[in-house]
Protein backbone atom coordinates (compact mmCIF):
# COMPACT_ATOMS: atom_id res chain seq x y z
CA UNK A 1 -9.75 8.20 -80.26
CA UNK A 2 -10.41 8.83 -83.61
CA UNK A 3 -8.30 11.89 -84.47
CA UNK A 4 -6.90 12.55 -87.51
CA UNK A 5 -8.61 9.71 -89.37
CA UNK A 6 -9.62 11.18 -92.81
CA UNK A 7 -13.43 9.64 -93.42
CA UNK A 8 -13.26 11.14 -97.47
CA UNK A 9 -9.73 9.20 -97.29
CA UNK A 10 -11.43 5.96 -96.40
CA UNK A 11 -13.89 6.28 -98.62
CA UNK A 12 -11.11 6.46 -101.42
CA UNK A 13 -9.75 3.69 -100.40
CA UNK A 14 -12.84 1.38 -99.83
CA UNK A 15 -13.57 2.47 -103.24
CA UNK A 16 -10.56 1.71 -104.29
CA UNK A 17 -10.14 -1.97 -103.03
CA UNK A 18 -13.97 -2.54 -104.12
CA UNK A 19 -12.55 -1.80 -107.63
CA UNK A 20 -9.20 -4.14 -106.97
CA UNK A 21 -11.43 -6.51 -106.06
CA UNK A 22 -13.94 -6.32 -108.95
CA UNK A 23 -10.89 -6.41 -111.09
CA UNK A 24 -8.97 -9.19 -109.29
CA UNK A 25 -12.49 -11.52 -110.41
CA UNK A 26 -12.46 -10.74 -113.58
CA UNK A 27 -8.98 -11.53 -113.97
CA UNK A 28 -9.46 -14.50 -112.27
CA UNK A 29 -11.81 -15.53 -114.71
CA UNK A 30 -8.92 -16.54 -116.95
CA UNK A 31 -6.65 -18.14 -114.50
CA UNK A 32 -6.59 -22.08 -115.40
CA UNK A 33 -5.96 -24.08 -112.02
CA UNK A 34 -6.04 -28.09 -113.23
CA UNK A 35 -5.56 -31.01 -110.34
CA UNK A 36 -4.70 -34.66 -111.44
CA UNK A 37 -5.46 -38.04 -109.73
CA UNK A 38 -4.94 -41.59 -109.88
CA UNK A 39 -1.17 -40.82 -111.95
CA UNK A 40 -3.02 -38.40 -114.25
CA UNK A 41 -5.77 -40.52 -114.79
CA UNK A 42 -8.18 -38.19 -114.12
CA UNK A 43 -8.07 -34.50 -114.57
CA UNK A 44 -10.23 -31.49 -113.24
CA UNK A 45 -9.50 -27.91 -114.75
CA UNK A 46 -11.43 -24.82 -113.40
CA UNK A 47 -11.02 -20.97 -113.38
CA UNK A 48 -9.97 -18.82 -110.91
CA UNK A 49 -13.36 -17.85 -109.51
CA UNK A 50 -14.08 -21.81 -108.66
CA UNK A 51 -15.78 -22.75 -112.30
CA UNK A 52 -14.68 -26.58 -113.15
CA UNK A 53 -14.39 -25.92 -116.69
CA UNK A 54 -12.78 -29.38 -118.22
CA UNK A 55 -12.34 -32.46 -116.76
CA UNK A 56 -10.64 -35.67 -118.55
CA UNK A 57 -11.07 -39.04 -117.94
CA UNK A 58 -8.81 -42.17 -118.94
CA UNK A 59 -10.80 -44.47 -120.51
CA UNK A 60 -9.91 -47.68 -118.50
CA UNK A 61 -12.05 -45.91 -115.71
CA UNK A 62 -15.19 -46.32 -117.87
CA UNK A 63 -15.75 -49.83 -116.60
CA UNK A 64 -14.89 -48.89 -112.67
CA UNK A 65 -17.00 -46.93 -111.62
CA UNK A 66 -16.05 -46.43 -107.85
CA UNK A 67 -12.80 -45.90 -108.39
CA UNK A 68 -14.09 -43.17 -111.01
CA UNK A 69 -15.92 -41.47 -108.35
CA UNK A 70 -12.84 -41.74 -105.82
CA UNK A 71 -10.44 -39.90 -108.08
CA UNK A 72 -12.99 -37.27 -109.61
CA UNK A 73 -13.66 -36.68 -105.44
CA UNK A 74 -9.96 -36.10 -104.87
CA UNK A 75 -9.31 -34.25 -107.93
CA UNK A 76 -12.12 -31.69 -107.73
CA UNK A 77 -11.25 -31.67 -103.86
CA UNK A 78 -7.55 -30.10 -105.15
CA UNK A 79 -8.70 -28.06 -107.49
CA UNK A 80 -11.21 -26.72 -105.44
CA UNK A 81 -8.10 -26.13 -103.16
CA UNK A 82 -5.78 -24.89 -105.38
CA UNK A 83 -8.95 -21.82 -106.27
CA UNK A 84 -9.02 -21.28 -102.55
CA UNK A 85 -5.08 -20.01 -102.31
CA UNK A 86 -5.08 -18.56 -105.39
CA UNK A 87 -7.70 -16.30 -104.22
CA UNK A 88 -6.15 -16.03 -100.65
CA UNK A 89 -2.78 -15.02 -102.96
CA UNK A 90 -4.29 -12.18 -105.17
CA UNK A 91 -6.08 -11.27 -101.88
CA UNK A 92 -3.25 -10.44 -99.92
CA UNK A 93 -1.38 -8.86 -102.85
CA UNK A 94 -4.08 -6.94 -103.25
CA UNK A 95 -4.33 -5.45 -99.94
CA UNK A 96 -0.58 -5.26 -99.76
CA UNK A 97 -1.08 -2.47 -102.25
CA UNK A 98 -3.05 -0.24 -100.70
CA UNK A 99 -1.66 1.49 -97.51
CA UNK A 100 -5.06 3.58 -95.60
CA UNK A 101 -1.65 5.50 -93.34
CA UNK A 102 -0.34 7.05 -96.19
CA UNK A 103 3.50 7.11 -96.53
CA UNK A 104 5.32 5.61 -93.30
């Protein structure tokens, strides 16, 4: 059943995609992914890896407080999102580079 499959070969490439994948984070790290509500009225920013690092807030929403917390749900409900296919994007790139059959 298992003829022919190359165990060292797997091993390469498991190492391999563990490496990718190390990588891929760390790059990820840098990757700015920013979702708006209410028209831009309030704005969540956060890395690649899921981090919320900024948010903005119009000031008008200082005195309304639930619809503060409705748009900050939405946008950080986006952003979150938007982190989710990135990472489902450098995923499948990712494993669309490595081939375990060798040449076909």
């Amino acid at each position: 059943m298992f003829e022919g499959l190359d165990i060292d070969k797997m091993g390469q490439i498991v190492k391999e995609l563990q490496s990718k994948a190390k990588d891929m984070e760390e790059r990820s790290k840098s990757v700015n992914l920013t979702a708006k509500a209410g028209g831009g009225m309030v704005e969540v920013t956060a890395n690649g890896v899921g981090e919320i690092i900024d948010i903005t807030i119009d000031d008008s929403l200082l005195e309304d407080k639930e619809s503060l917390q409705i748009l900050l749900i939405s946008a950080i409900n986006d952003v979150n999102k938007m982190v989710e296919d990135n990472k489902k994007s450098q995923a499948m790139g990712m494993l669309g580079e490595l081939n375990p059959f060798g040449k076909i």
